[in-house]
Every structure is written in C-alpha cells, then in structure tokens.
PDB file of N, CA and C in Angstrom:
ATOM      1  N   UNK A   1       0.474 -14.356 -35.069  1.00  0.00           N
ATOM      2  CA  UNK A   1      -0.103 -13.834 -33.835  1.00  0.00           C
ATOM      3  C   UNK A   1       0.530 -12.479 -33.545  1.00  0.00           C
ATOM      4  N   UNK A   2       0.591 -11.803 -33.477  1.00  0.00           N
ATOM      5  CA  UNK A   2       0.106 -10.220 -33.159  1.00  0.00           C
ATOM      6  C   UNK A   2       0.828  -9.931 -31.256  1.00  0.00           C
ATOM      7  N   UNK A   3       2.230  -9.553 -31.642  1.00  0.00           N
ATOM      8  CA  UNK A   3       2.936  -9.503 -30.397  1.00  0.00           C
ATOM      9  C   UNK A   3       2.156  -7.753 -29.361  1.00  0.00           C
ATOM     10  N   UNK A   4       2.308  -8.591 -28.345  1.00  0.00           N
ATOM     11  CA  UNK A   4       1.392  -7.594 -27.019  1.00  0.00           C
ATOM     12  C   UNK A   4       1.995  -6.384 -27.274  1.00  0.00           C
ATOM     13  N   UNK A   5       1.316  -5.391 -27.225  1.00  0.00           N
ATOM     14  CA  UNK A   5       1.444  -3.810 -27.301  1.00  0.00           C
ATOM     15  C   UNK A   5       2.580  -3.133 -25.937  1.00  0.00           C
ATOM     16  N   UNK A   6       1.388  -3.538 -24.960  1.00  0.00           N
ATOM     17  CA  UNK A   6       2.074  -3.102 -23.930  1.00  0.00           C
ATOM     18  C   UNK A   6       1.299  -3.817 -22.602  1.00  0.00           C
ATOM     19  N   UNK A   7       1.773  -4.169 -21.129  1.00  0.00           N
ATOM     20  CA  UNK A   7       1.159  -4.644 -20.419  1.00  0.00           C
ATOM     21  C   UNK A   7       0.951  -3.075 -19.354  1.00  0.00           C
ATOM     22  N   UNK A   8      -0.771  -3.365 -19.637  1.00  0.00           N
ATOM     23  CA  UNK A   8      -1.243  -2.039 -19.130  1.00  0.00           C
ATOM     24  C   UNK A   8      -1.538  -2.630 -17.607  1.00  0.00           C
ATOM     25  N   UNK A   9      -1.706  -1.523 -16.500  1.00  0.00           N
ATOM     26  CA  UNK A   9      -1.549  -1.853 -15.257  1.00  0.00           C
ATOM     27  C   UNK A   9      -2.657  -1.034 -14.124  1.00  0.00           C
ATOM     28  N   UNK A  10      -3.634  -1.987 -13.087  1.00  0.00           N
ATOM     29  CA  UNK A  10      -4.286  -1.136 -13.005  1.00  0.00           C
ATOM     30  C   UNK A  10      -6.012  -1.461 -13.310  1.00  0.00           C
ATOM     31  N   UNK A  11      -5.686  -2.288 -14.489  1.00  0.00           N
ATOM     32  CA  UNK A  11      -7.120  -2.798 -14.732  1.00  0.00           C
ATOM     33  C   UNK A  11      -8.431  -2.927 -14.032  1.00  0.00           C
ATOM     34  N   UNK A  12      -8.246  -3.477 -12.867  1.00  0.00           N
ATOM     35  CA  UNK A  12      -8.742  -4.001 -11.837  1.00  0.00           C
ATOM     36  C   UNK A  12      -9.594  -2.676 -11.333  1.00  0.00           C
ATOM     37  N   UNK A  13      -9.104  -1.755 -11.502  1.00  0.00           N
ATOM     38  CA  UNK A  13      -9.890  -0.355 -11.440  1.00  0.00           C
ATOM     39  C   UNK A  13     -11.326  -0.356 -11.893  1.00  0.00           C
ATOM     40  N   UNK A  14     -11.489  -1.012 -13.242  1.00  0.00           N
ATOM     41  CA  UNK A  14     -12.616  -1.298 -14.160  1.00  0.00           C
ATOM     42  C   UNK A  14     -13.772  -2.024 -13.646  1.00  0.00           C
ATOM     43  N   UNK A  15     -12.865  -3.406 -12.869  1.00  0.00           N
ATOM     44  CA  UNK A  15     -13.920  -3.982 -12.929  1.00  0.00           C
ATOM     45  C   UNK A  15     -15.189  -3.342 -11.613  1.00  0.00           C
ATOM     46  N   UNK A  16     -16.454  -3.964 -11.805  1.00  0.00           N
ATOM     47  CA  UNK A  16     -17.669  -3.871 -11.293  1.00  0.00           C
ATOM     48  C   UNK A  16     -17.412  -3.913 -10.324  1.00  0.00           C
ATOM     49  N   UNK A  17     -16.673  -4.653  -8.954  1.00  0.00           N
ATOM     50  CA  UNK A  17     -16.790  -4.745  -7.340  1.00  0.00           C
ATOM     51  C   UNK A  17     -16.185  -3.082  -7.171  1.00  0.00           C
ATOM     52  N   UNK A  18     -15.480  -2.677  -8.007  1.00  0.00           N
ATOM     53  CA  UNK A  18     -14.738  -1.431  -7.610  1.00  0.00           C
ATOM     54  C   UNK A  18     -15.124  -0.107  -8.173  1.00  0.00           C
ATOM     55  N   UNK A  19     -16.374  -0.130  -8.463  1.00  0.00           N
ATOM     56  CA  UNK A  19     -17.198   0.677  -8.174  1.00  0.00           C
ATOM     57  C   UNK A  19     -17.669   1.635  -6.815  1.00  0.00           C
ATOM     58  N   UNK A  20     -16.723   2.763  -7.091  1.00  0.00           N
ATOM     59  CA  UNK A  20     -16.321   3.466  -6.148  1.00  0.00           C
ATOM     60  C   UNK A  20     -17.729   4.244  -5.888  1.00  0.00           C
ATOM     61  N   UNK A  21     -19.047   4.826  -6.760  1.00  0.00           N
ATOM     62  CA  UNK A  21     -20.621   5.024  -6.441  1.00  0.00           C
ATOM     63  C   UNK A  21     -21.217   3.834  -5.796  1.00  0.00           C
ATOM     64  N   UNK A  22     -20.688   2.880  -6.329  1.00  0.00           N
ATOM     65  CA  UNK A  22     -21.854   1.564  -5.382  1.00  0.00           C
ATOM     66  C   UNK A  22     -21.288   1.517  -4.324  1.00  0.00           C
ATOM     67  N   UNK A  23     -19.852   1.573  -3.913  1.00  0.00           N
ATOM     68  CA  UNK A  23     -19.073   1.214  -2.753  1.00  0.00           C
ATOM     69  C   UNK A  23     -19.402   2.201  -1.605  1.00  0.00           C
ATOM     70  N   UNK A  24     -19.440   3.622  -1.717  1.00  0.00           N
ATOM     71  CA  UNK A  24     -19.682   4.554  -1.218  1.00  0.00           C
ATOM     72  C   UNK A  24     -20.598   5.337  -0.995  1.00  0.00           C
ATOM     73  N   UNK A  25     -21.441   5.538  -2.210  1.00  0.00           N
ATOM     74  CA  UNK A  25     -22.651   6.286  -1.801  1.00  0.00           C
ATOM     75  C   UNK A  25     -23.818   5.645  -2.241  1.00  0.00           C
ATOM     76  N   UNK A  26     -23.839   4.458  -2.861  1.00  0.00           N
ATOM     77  CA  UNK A  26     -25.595   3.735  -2.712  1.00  0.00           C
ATOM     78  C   UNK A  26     -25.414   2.604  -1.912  1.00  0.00           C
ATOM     79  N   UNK A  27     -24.533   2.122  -1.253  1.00  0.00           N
ATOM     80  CA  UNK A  27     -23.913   1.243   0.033  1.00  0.00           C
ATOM     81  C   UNK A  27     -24.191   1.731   1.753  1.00  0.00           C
ATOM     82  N   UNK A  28     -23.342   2.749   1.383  1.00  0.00           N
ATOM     83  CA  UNK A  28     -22.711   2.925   2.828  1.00  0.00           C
ATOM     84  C   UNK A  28     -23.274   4.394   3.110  1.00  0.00           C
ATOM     85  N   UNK A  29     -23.915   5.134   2.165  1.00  0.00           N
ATOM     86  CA  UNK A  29     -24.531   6.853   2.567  1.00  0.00           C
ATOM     87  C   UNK A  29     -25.821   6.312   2.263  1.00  0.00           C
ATOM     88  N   UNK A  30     -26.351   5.448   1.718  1.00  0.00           N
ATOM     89  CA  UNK A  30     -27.969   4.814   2.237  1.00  0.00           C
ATOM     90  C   UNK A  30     -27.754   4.382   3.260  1.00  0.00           C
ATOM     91  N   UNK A  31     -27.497   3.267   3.242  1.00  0.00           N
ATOM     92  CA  UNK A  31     -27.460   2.566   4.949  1.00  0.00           C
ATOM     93  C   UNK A  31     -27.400   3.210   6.087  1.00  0.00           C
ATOM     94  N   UNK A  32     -26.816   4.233   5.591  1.00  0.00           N
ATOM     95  CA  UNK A  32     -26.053   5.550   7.593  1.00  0.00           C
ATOM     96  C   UNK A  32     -27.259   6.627   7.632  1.00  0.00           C
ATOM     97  N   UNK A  33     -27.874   6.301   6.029  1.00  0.00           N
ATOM     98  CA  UNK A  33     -29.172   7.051   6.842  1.00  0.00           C
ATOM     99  C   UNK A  33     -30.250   6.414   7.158  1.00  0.00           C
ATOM    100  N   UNK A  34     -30.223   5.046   6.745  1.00  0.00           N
ATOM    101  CA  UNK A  34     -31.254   4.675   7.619  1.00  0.00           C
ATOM    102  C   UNK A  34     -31.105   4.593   8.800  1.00  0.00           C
ATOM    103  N   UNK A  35     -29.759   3.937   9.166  1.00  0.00           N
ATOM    104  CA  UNK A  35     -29.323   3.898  10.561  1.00  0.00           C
ATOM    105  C   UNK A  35     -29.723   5.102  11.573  1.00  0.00           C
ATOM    106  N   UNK A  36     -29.577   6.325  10.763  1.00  0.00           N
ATOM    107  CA  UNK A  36     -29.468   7.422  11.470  1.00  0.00           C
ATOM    108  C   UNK A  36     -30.844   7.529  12.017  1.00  0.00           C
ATOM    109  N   UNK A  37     -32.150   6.978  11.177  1.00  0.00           N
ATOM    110  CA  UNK A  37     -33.277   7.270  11.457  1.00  0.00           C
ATOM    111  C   UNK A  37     -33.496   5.752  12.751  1.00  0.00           C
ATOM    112  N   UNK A  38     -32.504   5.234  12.674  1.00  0.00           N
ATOM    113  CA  UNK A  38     -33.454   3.294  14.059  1.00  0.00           C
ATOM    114  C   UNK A  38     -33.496   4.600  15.177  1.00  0.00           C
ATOM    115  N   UNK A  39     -34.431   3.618  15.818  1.00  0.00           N
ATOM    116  CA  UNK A  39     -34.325   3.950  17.567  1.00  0.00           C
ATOM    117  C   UNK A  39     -33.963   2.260  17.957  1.00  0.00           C
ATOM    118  N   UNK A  40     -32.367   2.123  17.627  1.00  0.00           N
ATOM    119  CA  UNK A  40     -32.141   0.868  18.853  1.00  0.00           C
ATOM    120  C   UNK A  40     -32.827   0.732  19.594  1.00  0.00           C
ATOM    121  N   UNK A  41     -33.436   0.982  20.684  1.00  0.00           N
ATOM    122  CA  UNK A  41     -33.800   0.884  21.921  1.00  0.00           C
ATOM    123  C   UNK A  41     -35.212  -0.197  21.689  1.00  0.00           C
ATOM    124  N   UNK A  42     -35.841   0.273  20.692  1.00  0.00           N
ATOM    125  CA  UNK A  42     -37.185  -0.671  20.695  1.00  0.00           C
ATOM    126  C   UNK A  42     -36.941  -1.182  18.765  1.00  0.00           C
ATOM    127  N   UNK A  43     -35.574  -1.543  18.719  1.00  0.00           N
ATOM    128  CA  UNK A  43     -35.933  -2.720  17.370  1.00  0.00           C
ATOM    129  C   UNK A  43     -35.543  -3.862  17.548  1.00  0.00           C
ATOM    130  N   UNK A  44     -36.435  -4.797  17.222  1.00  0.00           N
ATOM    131  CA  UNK A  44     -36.262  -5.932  17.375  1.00  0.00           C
ATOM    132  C   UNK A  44     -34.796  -6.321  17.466  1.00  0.00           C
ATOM    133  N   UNK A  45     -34.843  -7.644  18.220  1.00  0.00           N
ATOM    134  CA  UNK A  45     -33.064  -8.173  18.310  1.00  0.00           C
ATOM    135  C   UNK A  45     -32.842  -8.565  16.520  1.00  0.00           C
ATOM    136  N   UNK A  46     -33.350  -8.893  15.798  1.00  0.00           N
ATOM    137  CA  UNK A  46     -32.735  -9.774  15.004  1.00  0.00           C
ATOM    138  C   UNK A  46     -32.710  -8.464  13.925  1.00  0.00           C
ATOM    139  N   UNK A  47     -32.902  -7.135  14.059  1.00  0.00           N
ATOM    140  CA  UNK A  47     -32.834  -6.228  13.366  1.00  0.00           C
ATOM    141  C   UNK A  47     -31.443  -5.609  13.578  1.00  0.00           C
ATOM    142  N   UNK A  48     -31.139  -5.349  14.977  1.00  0.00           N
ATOM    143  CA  UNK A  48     -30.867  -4.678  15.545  1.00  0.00           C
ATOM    144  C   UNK A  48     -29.039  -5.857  15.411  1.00  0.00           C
ATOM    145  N   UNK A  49     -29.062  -7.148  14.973  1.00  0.00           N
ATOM    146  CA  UNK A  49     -28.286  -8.177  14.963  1.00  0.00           C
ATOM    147  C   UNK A  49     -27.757  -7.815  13.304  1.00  0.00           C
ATOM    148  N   UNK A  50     -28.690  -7.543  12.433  1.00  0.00           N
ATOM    149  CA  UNK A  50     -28.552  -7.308  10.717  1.00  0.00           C
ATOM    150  C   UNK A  50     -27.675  -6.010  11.414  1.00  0.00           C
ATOM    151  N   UNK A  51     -27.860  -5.189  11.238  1.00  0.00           N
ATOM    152  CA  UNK A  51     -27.223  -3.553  11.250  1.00  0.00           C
ATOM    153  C   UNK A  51     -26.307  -3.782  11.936  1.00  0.00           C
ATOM    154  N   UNK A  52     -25.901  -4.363  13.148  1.00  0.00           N
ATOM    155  CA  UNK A  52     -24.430  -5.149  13.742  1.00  0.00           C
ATOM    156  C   UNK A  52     -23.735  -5.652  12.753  1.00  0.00           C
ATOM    157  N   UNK A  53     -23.742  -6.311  11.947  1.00  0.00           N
ATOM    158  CA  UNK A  53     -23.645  -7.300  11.040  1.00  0.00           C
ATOM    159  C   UNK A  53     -23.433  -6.307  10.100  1.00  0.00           C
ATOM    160  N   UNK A  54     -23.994  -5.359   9.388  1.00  0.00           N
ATOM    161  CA  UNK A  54     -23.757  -4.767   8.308  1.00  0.00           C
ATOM    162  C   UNK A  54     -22.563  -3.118   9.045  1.00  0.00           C
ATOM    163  N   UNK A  55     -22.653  -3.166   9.911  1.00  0.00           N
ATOM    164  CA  UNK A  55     -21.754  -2.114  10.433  1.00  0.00           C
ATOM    165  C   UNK A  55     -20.201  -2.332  10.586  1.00  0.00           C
ATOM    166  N   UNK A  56     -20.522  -3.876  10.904  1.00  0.00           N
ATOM    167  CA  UNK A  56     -19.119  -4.583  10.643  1.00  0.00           C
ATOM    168  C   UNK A  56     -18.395  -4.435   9.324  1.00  0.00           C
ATOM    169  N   UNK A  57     -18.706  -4.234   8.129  1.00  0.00           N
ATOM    170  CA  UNK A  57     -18.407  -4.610   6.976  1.00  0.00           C
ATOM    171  C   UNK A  57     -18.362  -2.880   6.768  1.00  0.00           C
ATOM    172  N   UNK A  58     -18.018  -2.391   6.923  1.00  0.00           N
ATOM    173  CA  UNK A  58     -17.808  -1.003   7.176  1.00  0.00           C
ATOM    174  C   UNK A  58     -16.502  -0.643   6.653  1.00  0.00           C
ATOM    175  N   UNK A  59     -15.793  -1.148   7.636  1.00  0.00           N
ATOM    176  CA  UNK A  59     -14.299  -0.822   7.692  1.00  0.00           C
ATOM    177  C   UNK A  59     -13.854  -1.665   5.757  1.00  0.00           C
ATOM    178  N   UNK A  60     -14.322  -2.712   6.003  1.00  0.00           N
ATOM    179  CA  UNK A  60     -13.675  -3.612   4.623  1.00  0.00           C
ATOM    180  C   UNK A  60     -14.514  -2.450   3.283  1.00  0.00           C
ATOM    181  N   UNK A  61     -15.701  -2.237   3.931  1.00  0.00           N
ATOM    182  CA  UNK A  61     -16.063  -1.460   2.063  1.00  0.00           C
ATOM    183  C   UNK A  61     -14.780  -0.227   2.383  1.00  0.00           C
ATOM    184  N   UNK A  62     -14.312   0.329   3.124  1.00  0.00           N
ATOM    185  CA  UNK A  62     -13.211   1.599   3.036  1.00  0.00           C
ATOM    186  C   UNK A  62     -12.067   0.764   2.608  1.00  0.00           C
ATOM    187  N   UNK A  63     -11.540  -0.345   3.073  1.00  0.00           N
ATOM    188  CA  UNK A  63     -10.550  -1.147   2.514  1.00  0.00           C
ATOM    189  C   UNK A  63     -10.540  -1.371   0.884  1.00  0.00           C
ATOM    190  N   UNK A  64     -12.222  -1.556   0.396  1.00  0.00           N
ATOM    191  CA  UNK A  64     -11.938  -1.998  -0.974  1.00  0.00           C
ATOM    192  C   UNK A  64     -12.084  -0.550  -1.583  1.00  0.00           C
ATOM    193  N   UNK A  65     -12.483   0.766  -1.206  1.00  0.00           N
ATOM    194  CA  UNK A  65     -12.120   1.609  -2.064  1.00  0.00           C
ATOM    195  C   UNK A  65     -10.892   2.268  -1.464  1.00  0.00           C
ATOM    196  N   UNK A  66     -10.673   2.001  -0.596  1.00  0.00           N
ATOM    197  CA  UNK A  66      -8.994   2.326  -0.984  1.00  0.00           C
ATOM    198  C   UNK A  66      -8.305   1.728  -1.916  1.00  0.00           C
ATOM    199  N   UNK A  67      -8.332   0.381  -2.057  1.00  0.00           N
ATOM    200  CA  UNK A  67      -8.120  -0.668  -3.165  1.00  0.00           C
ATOM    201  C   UNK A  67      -7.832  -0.100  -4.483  1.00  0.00           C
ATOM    202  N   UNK A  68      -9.462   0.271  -4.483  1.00  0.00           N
ATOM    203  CA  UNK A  68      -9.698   0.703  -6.066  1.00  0.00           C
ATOM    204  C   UNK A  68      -9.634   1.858  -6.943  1.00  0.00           C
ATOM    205  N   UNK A  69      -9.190   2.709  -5.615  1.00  0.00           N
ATOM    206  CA  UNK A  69      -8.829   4.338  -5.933  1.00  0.00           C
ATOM    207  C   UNK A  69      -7.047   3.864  -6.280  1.00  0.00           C
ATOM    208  N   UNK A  70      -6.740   3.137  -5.442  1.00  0.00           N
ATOM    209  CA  UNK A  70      -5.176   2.831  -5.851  1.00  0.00           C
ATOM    210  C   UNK A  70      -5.200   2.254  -6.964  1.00  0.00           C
ATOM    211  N   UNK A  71      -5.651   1.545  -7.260  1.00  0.00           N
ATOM    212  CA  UNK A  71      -5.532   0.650  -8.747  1.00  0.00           C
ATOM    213  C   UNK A  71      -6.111   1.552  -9.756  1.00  0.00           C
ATOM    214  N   UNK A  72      -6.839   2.657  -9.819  1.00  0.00           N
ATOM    215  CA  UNK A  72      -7.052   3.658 -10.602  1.00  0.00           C
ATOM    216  C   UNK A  72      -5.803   4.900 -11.180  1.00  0.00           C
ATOM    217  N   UNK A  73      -5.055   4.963  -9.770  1.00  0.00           N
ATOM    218  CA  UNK A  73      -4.318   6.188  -9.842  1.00  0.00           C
ATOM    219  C   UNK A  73      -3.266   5.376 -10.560  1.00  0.00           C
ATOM    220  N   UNK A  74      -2.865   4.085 -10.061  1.00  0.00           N
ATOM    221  CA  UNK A  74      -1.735   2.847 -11.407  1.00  0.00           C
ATOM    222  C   UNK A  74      -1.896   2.953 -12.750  1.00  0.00           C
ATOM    223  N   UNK A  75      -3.430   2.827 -13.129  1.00  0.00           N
ATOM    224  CA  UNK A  75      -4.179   2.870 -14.302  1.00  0.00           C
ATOM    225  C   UNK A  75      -4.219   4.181 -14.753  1.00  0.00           C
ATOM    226  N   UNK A  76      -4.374   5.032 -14.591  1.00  0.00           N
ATOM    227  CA  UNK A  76      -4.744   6.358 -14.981  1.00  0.00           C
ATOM    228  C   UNK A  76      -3.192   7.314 -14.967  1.00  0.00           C
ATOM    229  N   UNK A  77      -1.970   6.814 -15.496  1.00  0.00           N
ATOM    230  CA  UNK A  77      -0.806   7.487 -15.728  1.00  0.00           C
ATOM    231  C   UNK A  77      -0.724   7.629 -17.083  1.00  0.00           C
ATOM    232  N   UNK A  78       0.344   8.780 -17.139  1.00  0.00           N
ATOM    233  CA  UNK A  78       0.549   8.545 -18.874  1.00  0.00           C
ATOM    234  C   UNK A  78       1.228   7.715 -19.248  1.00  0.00           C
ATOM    235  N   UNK A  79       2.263   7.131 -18.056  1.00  0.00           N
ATOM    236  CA  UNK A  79       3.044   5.693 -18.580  1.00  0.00           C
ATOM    237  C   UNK A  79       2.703   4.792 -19.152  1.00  0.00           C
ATOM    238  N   UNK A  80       1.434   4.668 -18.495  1.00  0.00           N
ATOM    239  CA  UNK A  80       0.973   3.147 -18.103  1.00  0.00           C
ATOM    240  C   UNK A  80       0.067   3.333 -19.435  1.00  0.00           C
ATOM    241  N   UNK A  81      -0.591   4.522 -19.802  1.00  0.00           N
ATOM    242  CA  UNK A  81      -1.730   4.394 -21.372  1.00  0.00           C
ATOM    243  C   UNK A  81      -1.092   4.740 -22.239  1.00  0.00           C
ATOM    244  N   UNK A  82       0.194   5.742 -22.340  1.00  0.00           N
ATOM    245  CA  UNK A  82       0.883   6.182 -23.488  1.00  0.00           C
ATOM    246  C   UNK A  82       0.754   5.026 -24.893  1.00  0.00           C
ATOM    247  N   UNK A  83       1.216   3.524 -24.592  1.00  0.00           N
ATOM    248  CA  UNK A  83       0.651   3.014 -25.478  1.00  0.00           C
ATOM    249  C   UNK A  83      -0.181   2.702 -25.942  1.00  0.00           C
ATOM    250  N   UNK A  84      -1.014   3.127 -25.611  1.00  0.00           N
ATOM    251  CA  UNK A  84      -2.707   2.798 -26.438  1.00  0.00           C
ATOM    252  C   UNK A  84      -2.439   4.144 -27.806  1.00  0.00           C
ATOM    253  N   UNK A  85      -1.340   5.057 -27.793  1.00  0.00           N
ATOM    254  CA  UNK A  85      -1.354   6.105 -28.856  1.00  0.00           C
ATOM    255  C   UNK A  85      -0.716   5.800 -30.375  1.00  0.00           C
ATOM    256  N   UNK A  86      -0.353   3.813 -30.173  1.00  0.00           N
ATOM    257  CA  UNK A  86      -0.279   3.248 -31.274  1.00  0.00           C
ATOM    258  C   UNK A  86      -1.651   2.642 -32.088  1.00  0.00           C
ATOM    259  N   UNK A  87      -2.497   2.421 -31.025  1.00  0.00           N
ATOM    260  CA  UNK A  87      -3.622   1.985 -31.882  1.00  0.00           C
ATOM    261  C   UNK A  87      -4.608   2.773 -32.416  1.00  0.00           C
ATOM    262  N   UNK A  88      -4.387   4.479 -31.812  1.00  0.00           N
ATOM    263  CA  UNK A  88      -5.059   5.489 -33.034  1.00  0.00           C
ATOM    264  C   UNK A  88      -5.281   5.048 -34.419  1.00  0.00           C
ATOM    265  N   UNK A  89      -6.477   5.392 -34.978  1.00  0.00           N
ATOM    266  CA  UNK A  89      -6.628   5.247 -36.202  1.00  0.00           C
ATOM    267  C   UNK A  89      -6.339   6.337 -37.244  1.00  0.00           C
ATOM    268  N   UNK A  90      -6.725   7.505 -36.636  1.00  0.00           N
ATOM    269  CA  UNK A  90      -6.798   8.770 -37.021  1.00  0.00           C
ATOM    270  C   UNK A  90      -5.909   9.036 -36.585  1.00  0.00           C
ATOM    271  N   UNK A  91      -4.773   9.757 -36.933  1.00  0.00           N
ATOM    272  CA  UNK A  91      -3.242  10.332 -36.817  1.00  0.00           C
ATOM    273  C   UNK A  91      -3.630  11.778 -35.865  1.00  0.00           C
ATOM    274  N   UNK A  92      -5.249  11.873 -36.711  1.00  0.00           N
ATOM    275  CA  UNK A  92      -5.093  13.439 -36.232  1.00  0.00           C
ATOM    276  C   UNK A  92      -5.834  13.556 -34.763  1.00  0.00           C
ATOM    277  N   UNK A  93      -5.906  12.322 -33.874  1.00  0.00           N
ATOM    278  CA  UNK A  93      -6.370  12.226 -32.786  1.00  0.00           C
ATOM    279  C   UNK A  93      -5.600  12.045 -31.345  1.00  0.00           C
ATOM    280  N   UNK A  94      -4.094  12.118 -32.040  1.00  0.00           N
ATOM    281  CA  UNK A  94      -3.198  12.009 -31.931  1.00  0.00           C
ATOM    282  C   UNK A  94      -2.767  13.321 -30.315  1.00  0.00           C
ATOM    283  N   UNK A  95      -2.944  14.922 -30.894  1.00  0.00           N
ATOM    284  CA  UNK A  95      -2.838  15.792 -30.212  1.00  0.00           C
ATOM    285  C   UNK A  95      -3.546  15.486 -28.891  1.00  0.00           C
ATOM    286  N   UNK A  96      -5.387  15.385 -29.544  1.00  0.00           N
ATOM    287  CA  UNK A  96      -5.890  15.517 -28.197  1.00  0.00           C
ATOM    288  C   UNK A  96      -5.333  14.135 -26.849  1.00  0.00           C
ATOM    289  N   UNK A  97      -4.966  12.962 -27.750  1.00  0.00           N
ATOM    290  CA  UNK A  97      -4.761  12.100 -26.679  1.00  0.00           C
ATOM    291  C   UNK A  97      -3.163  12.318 -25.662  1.00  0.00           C
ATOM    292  N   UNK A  98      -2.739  13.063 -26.346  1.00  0.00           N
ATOM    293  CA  UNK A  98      -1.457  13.461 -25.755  1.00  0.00           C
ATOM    294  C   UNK A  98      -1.805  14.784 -24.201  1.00  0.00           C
ATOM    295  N   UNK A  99      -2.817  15.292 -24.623  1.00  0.00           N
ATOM    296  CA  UNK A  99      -3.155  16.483 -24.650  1.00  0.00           C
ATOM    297  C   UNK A  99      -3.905  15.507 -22.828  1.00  0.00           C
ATOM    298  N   UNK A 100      -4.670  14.436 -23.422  1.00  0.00           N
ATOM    299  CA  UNK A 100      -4.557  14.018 -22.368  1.00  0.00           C
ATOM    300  C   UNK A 100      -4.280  13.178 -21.312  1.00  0.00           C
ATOM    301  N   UNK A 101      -3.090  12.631 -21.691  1.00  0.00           N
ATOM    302  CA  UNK A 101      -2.014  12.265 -21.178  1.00  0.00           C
ATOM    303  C   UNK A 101      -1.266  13.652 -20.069  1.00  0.00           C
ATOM    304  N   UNK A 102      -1.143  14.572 -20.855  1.00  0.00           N
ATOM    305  CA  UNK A 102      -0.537  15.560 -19.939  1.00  0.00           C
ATOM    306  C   UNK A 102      -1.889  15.923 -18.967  1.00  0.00           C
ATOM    307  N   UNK A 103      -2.918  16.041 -18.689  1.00  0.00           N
ATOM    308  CA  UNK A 103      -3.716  16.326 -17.857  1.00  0.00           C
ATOM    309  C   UNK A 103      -3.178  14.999 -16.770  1.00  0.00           C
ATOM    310  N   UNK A 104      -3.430  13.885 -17.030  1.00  0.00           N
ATOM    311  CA  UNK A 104      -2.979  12.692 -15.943  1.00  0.00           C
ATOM    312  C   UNK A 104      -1.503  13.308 -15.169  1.00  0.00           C
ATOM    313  N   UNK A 105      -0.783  14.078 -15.984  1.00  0.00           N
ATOM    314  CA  UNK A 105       1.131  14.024 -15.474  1.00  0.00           C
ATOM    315  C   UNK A 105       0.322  14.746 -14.270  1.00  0.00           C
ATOM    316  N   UNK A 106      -0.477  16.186 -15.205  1.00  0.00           N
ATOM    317  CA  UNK A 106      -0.587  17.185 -13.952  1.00  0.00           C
ATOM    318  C   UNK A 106      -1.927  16.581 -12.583  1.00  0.00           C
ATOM    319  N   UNK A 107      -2.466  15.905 -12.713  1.00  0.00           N
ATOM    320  CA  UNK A 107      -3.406  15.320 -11.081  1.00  0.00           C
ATOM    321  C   UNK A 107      -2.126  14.688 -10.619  1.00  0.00           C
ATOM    322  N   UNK A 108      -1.531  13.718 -10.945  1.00  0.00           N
ATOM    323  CA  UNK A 108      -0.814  12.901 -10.555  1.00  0.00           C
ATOM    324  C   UNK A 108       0.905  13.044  -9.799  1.00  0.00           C
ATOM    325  N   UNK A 109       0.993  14.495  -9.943  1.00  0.00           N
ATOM    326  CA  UNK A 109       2.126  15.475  -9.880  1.00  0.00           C
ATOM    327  C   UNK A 109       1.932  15.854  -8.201  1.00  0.00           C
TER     328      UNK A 109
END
C-alpha cells in the first residue's frame, strides 16, 4: 500500500455547495433583482411570505461564502500543494509548477 503523500488542506473549497457563482451571483444577484422589480404593497401574502423566507437565508448564503473563500485561501498555498510537485510526470513541468506556487506566496502575502 502506497504511504500518503501529503495531507492536503482546504478541500472543501471544491466541493459543489461552495460554489462561490451559484452562491453569489445566480442565487442572491437574481433574486435582488427580482425583488427589486415586487411592488409589496399588492403581492399576494403567500408571495410576499416566500421572499420573507428567502431574504432570511441571506445572511447564511454570506456565511457559506465566507466559508468557502476561507477554505480556498487554506487550499490555495504553496505549503499546502507544494506536494503534489512529487507526482509530476514530466520533470520538465517542474519550473512552471513552482513558478506557480510562487504566484500563490505573492496573493497570499
């Protein structure tokens, strides 16, 4: 069996709920414009009860991309991927992955 490389950190970045386009702008910048277009005043209660209801959940979608922007910036170090520069195949692929590794030092600086 084939001892672990390295325990990479951060993952959670990847997955699908943390989808920082669905979370933010086909979520929550659709919705605020429809909103923007109601006239409360004459929509039905049980409409007007949904958009209550979905306005609530507001604050938590900013909670989960805060989440997932944090678990990105964990994930996205050179610490944390430097070892993936053992499983190159090509030696000579070597530069550019270093190459960007140092781009991560410098956002992350």
């Amino acid at each position: 069996m084939a001892e672990p490389l390295a325990e990479i950190r951060g993952l959670e970045a990847l997955q699908e709920e943390n989808d920082l386009r669905a979370l933010l702008v086909l979520d929550l910048e659709a919705n605020l414009g429809v909103i923007e277009r109601l006239d409360f005043d004459t929509l039905p209660p049980r409409e007007v009860a949904r958009w209550s209801k979905w306005v609530n959940t507001v604050e938590a979608t900013f909670d989960r991309a805060e989440a997932a922007i944090a678990a990105g910036r964990v994930l996205l170090t050179s610490d944390n991927l430097s070892p993936f520069k053992e499983t190159l195949k090509d030696r000579a692929d070597e530069p550019r992955f270093q190459s960007y590794l140092k781009t991560l030092n410098a956002v992350t600086a």
